[in-house]
Protein backbone atom coordinates (compact mmCIF):
# COMPACT_ATOMS: atom_id res chain seq x y z
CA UNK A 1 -151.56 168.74 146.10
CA UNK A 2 -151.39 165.78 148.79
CA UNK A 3 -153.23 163.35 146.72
CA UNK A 4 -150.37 164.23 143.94
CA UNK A 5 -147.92 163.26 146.74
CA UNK A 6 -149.79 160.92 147.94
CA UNK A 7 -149.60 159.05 144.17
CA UNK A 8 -146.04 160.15 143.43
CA UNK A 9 -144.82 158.53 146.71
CA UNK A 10 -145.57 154.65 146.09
CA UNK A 11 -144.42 154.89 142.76
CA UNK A 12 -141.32 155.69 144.00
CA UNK A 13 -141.14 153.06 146.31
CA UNK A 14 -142.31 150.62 143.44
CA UNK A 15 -139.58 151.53 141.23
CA UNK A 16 -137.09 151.40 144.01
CA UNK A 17 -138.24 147.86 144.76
CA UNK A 18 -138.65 147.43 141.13
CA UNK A 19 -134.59 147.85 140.87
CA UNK A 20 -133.71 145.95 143.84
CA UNK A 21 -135.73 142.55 142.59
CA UNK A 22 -133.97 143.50 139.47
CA UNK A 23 -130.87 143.39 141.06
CA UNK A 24 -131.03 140.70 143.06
CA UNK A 25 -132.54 138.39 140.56
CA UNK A 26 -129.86 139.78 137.51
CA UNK A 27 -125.92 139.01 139.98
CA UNK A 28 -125.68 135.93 140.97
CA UNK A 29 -122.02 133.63 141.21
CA UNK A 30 -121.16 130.29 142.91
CA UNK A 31 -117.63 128.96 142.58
CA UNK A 32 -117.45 125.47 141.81
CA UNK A 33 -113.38 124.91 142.34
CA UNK A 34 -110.08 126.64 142.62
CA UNK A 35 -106.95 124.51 142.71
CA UNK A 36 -103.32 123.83 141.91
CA UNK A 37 -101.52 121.10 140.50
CA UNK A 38 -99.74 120.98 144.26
CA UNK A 39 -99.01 123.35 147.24
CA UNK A 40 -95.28 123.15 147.31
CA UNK A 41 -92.70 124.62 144.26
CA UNK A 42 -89.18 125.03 142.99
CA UNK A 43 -88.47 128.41 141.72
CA UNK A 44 -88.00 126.98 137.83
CA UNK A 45 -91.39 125.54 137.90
CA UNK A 46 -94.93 127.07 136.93
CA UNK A 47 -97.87 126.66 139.30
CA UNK A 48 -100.58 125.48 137.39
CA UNK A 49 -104.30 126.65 138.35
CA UNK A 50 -107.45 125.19 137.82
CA UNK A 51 -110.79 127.31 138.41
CA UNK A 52 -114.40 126.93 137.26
CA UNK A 53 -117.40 128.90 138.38
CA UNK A 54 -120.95 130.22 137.41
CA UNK A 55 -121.77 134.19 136.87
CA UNK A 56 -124.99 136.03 136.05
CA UNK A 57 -125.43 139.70 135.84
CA UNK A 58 -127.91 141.47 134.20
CA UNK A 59 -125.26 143.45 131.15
CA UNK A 60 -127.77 146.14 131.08
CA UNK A 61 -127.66 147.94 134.02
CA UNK A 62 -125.08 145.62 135.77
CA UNK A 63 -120.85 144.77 135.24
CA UNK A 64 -119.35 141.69 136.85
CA UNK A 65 -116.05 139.26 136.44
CA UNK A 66 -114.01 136.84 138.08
CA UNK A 67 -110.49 137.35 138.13
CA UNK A 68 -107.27 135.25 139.95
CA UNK A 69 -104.99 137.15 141.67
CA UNK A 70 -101.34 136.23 143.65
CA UNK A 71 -100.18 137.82 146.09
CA UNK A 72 -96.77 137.42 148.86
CA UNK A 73 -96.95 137.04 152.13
CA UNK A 74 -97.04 140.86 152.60
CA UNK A 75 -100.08 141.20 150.36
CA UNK A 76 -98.58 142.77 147.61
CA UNK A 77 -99.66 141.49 144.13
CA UNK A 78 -97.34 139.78 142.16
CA UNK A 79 -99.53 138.25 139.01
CA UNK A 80 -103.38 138.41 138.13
CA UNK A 81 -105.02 136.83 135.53
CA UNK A 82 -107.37 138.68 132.76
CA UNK A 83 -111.05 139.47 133.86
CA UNK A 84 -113.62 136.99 132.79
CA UNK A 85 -116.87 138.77 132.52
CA UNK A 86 -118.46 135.53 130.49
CA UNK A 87 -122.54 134.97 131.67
CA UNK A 88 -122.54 131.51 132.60
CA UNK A 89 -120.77 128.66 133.70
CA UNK A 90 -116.71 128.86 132.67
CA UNK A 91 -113.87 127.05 133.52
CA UNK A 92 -110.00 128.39 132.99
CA UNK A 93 -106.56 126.92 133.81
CA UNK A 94 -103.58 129.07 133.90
CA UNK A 95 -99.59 128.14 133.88
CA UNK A 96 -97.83 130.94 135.82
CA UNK A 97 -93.92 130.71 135.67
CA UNK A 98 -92.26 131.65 139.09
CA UNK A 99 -89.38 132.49 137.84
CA UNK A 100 -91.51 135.68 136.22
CA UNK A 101 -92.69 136.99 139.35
CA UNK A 102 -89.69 138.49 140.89
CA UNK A 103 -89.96 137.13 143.93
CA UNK A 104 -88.01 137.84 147.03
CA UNK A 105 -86.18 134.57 148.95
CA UNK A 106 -87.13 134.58 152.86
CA UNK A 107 -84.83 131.79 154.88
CA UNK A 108 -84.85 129.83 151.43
CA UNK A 109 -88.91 129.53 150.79
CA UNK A 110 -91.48 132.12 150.12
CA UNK A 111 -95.51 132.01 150.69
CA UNK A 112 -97.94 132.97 147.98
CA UNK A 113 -101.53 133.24 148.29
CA UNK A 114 -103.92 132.56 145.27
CA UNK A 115 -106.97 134.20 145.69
CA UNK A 116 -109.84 134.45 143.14
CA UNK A 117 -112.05 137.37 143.64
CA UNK A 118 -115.70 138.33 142.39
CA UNK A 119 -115.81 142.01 141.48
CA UNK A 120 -119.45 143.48 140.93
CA UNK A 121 -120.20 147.33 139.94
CA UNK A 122 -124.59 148.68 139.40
CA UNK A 123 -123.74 151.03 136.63
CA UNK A 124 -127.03 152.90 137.52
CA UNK A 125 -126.30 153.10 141.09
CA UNK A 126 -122.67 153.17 141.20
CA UNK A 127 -122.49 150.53 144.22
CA UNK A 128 -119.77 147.90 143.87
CA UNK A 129 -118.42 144.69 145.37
CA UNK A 130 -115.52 143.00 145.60
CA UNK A 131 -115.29 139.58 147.46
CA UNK A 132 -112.69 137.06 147.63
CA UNK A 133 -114.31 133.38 147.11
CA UNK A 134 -110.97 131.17 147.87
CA UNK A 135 -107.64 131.61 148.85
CA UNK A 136 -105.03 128.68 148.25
CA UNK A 137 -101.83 129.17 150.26
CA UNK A 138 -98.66 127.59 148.25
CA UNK A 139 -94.84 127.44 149.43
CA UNK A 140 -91.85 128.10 146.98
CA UNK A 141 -88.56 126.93 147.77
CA UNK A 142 -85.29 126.35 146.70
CA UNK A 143 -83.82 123.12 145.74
CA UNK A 144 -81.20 121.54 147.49
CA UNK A 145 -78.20 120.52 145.95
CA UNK A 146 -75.91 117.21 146.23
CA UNK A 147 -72.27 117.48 145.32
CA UNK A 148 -70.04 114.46 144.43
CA UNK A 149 -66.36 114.70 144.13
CA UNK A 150 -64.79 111.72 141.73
CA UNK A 151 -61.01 110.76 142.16
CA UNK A 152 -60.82 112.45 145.53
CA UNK A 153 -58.14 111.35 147.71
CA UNK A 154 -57.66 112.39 151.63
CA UNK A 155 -54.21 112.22 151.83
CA UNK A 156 -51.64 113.28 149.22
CA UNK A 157 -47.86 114.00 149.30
CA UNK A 158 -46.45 117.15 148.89
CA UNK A 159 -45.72 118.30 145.45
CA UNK A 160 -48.06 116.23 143.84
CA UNK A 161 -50.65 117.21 141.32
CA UNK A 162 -54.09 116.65 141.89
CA UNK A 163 -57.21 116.64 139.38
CA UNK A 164 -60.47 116.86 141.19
CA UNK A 165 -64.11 116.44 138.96
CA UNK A 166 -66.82 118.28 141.06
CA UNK A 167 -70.30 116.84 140.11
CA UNK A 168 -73.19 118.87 141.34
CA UNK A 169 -77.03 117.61 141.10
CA UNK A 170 -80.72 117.60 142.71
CA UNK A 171 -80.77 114.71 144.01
CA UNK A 172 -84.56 115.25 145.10
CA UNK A 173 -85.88 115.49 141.71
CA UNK A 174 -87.34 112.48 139.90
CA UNK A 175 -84.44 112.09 137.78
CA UNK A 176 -80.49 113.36 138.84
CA UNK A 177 -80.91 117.47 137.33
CA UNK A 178 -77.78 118.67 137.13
CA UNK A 179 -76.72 122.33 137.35
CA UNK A 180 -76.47 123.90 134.22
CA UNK A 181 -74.14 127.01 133.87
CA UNK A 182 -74.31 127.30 137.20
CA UNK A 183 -71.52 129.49 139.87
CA UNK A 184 -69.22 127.23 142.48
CA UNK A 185 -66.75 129.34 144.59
CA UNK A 186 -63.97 126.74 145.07
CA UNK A 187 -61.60 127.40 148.11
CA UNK A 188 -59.29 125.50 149.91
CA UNK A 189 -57.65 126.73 153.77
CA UNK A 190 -55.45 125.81 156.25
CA UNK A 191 -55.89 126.89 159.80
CA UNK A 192 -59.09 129.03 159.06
CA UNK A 193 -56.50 130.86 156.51
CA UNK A 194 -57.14 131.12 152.21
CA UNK A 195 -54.95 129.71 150.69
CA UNK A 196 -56.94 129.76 147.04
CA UNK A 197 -60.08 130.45 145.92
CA UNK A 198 -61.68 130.31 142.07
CA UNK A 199 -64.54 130.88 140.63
CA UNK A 200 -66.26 127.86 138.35
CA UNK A 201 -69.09 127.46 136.14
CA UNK A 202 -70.92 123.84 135.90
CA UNK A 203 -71.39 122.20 132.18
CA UNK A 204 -74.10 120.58 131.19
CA UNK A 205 -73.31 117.20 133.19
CA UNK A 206 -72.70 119.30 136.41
CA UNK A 207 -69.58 119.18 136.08
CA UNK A 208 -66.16 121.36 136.97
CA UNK A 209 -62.61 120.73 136.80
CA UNK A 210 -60.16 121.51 138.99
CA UNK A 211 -56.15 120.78 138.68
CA UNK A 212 -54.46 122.07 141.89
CA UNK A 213 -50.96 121.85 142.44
CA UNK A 214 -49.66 120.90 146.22
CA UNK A 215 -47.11 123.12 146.82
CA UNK A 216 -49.38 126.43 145.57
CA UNK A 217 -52.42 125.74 146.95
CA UNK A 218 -51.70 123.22 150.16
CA UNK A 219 -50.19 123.42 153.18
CA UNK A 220 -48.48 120.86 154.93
CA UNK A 221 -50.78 118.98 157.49
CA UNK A 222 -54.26 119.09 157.64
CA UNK A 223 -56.55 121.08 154.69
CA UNK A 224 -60.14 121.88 153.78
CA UNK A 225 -61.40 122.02 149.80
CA UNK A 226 -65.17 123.83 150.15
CA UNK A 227 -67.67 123.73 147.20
CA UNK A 228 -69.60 126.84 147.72
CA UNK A 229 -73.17 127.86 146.04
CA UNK A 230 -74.18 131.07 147.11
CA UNK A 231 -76.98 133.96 146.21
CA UNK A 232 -78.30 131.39 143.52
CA UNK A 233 -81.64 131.98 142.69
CA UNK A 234 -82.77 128.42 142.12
CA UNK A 235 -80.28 126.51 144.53
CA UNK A 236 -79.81 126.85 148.38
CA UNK A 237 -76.71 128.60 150.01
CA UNK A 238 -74.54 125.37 150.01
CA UNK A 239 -71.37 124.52 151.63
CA UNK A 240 -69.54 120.89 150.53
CA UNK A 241 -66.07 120.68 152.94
CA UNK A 242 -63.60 117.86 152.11
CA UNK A 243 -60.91 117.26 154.28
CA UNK A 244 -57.41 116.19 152.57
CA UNK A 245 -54.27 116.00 154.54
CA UNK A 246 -50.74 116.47 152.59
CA UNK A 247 -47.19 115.21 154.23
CA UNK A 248 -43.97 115.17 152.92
CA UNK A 249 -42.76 112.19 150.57
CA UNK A 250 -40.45 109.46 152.36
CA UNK A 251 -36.90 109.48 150.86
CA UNK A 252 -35.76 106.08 149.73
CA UNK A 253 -31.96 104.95 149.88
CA UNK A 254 -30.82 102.10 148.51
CA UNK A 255 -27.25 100.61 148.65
CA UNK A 256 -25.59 99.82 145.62
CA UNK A 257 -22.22 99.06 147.14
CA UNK A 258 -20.75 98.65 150.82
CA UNK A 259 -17.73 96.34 151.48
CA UNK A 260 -19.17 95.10 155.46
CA UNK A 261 -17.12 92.43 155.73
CA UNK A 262 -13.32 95.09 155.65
CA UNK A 263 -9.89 94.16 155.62
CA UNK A 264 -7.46 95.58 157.63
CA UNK A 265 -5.42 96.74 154.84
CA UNK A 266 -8.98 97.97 152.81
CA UNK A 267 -10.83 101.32 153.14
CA UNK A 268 -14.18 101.09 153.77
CA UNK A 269 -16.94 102.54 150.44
CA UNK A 270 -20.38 102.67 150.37
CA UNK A 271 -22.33 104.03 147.29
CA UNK A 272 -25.92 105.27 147.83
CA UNK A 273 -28.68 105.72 145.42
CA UNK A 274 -31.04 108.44 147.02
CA UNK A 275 -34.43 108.73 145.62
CA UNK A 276 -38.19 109.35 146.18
CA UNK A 277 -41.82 108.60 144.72
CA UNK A 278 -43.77 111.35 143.57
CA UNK A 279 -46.89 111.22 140.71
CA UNK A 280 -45.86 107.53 140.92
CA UNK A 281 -41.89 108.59 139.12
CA UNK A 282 -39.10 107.75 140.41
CA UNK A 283 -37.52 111.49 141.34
CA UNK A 284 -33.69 111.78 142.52
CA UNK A 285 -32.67 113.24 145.76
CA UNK A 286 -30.09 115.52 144.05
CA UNK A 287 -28.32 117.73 145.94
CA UNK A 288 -29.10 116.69 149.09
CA UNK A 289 -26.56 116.18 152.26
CA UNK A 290 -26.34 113.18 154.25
CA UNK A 291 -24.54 113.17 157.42
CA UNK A 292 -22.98 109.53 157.99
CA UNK A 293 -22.15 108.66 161.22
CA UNK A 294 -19.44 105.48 162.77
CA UNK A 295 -20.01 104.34 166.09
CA UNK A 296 -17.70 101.64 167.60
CA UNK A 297 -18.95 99.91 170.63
CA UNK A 298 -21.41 103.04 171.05
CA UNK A 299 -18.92 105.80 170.60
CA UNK A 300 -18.48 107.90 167.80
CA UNK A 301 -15.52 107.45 165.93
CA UNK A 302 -16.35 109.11 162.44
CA UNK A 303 -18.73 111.61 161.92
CA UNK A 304 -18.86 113.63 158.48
CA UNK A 305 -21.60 115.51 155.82
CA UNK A 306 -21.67 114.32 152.11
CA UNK A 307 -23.91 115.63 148.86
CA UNK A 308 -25.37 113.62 146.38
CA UNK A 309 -24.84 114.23 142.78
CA UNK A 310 -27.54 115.60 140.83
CA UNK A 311 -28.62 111.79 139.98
CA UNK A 312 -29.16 111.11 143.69
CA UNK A 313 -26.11 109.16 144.09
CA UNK A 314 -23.24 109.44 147.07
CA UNK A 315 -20.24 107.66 147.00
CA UNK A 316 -17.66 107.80 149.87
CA UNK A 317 -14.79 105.93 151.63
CA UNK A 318 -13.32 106.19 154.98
CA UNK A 319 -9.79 105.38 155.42
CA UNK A 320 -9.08 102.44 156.93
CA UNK A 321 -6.84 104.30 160.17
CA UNK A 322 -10.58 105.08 161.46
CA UNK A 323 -10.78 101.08 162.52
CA UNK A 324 -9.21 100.13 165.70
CA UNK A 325 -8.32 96.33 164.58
CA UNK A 326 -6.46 96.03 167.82
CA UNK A 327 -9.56 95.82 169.64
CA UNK A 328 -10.92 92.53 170.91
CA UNK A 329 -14.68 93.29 170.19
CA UNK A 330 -16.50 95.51 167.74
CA UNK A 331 -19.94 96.27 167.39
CA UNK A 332 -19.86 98.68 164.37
CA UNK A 333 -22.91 100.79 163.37
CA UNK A 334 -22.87 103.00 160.43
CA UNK A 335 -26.00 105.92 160.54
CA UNK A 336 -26.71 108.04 157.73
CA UNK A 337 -29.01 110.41 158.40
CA UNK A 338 -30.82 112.70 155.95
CA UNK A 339 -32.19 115.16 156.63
CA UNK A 340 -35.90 117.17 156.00
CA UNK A 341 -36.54 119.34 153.08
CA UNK A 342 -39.82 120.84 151.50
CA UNK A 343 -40.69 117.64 150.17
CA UNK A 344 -39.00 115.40 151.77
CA UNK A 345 -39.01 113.60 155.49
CA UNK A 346 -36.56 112.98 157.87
CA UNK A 347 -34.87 109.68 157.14
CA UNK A 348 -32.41 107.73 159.22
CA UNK A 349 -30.28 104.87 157.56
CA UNK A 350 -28.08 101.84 159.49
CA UNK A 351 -25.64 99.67 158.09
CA UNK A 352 -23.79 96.74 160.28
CA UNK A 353 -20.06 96.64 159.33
CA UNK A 354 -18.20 93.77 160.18
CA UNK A 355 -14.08 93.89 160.42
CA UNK A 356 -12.11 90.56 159.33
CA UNK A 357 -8.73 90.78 161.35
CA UNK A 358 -5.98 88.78 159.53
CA UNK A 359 -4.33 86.60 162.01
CA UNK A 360 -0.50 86.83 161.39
CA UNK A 361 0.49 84.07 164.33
CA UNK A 362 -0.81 82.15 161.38
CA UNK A 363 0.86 83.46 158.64
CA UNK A 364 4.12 83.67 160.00
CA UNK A 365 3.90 79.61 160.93
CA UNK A 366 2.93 79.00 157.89
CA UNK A 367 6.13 81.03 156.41
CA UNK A 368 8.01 78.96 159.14
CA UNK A 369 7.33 75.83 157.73
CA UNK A 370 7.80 76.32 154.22
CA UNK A 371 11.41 78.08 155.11
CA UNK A 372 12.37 75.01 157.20
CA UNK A 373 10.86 73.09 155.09
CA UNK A 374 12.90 75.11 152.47
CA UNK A 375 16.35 74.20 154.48
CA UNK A 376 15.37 70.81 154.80
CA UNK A 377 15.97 70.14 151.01
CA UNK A 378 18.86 72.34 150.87
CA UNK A 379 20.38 70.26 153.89
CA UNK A 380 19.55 66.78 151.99
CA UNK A 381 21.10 68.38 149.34
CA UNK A 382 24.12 69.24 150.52
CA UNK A 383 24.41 66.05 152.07
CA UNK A 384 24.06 64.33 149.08
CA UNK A 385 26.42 66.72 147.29
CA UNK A 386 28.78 66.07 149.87
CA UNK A 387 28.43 62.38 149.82
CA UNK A 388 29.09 62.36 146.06
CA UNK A 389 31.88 64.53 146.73
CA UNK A 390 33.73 62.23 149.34
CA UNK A 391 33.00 59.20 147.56
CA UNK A 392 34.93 60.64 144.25
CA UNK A 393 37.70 62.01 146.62
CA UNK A 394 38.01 58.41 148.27
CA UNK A 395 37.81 56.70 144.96
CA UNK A 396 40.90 59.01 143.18
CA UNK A 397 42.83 58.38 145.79
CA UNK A 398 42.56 54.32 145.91
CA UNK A 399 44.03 54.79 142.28
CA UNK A 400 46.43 57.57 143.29
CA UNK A 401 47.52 54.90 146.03
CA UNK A 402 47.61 51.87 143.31
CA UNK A 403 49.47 53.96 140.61
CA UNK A 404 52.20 54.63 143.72
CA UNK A 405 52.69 50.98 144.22
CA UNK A 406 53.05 50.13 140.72
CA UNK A 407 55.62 52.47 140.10
């Protein structure tokens, strides 16, 4: 019985090392590379991966393969490749799109890990392994976005129209990439308040259009327009803030008649023509009140409110009993004033007037000298008449006096 034990003894312990040469001479692996096109990504690109390696396993008793796995930074798989249980050497490459992996954006970037792993299972024994041979750490991000705003204008007047062409682009990339059918929230404020806000989608230059209209979606004074990209999955959360300041439009008055050299015996008229520039037209001030205003030596001697017509035009007289042409010196100052509106400014207006005093010590010497001048020709006149007269009278009676004597 102990020789039988004896004998049965070392032939188990020949078969047992029996199965481990076996074993170690039938799995064997080396890895010769693992790599990627480069370490850093945009979310629409693919990582491309590169392996090649060397396995031997004995198929009989013995089950191996290589496989590439990717995991996130919380190691939770997110793509692996198909097992490659090939004897031999092999080398694979594999294009993995990012967009397919579902990944979730950290601060606008997110690690991944690229591991390829050996796995090794003894069919006889049951006894496995599983060992990760490389690990390649690669960064995703998001790409950054440029904005440029054509026909963009800081300062505007109020009521004017206003067509704005957003142009959005990589400007990173090897070549301008636009965004394609891509969200912008478009807003524009006024003292931190919303004034509008629209939603727009890019074409395939980039592009939106926007056509805002002063009055609706402005504010007097200072204004922001933003260009917003936000929760994109491609694009980082990107603000674009344009400053664009609107005032009111300058009223223009032009004088198309004003007598500023008066008579005493005229009134004084003045004809405006009221008017303003807006979307580079000529636009009436119709409607509109002036206040005109007469100051003689500095003190207010007319003072009264006019409207224009609805072609911007005010015509008005003021009766000559306003003038004091008594007055050694004047120093006449007409001010119109108009006044502010929604669109327009404040706008103050001053005409010189002049007064031409007739001088009648003038005219009445002058009325002198043609009467006398007048009674001098009657006088001659009459002293001719008379001279005629006497010299007939003398001569009738010298023949009077002759016939006497004859007779």
């Amino acid at each position: 019985m102990k020789k039988k034990y004896v004998i049965i003894i070392p032939v188990l312990i020949i078969v047992e090392v029996l199965c481990i040469i076996n074993f170690v001479n039938g799995f064997d692996y080396n890895l010769f590379s693992l790599n990627t096109n480069k370490t850093e990504y945009y979310f629409d690109e693919s990582i491309k991966i590169n392996a090649s390696w060397e396995l031997n396993y004995n198929n009989n008793n013995e089950f191996a393969y290589i496989q590439i796995q990717i995991t996130n930074l919380f190691d939770q798989f997110v793509w692996n490749s198909s097992k490659y249980n090939q004897i031999g050497t092999y080398e694979k490459n594999w294009t993995v799109s990012i967009e397919n992996l579902n990944l979730d954006v950290i601060n606008g970037s997110h690690l991944l890990y690229i591991k390829l792993f050996v796995f090794y299972c003894h069919k006889d024994t049951g006894s496995t392994m599983y060992n990760c041979l490389e690990t390649i750490e690669v960064k995703v991000i998001k790409r950054n976005i440029s904005c440029e705003l054509i026909e963009y204008k800081d300062l505007i007047k109020i009521g004017e129209d206003i067509s704005l062409v957003a142009k959005f682009y990589d400007q990173r990339s090897d070549f301008n990439r636009y965004l394609i059918n891509q969200t912008v929230q478009f807003k524009t404020s006024y003292n931190d308040l919303i004034i509008h806000q629209c939603n727009y989608t890019t074409n395939i230059s980039g592009i939106i259009s926007i056509q805002l209209i002063s009055v609706l979606h402005l504010k007097l004074g200072r204004n922001f327009l933003t260009f917003s990209i936000v929760d994109n999955d491609l694009y980082n959360n990107s603000d674009f803030v344009y400053e664009i300041y609107v005032e009111k439009n300058e009223p223009i008055i032009d004088v198309q008649f004003f007598n500023n050299n008066l008579k005493e015996s005229e009134d004084l008229e003045i004809k405006l023509y009221c008017y303003y520039y807006l979307n580079q037209l000529k636009n009436p001030i119709a409607s509109h009140k002036l206040l005109i205003k007469i100051f003689d030596n500095k003190s207010l001697t007319f003072i009264n409110e006019y409207k224009t017509n609805k072609f911007g035009v005010l015509e008005f007289s003021v009766s000559q009993d306003c003038f004091n042409y008594n007055q050694k010196s004047h120093d006449f100052i007409i001010i119109i004033f108009l006044n502010e509106s929604l669109y327009l400014d404040n706008k103050t207006f001053i005409l010189n007037l002049d007064l031409y005093q007739e001088n009648y010590s003038n005219s009445l010497s002058a009325l002198q000298i043609r009467i006398f001048s007048f009674i001098s020709v009657l006088i001659i006149i009459l002293i001719l008449l008379s001279y005629l007269i006497i010299n007939k009278k003398s001569k009738s009676e010298k023949l009077l006096t002759e016939l006497i004597i004859r007779y």
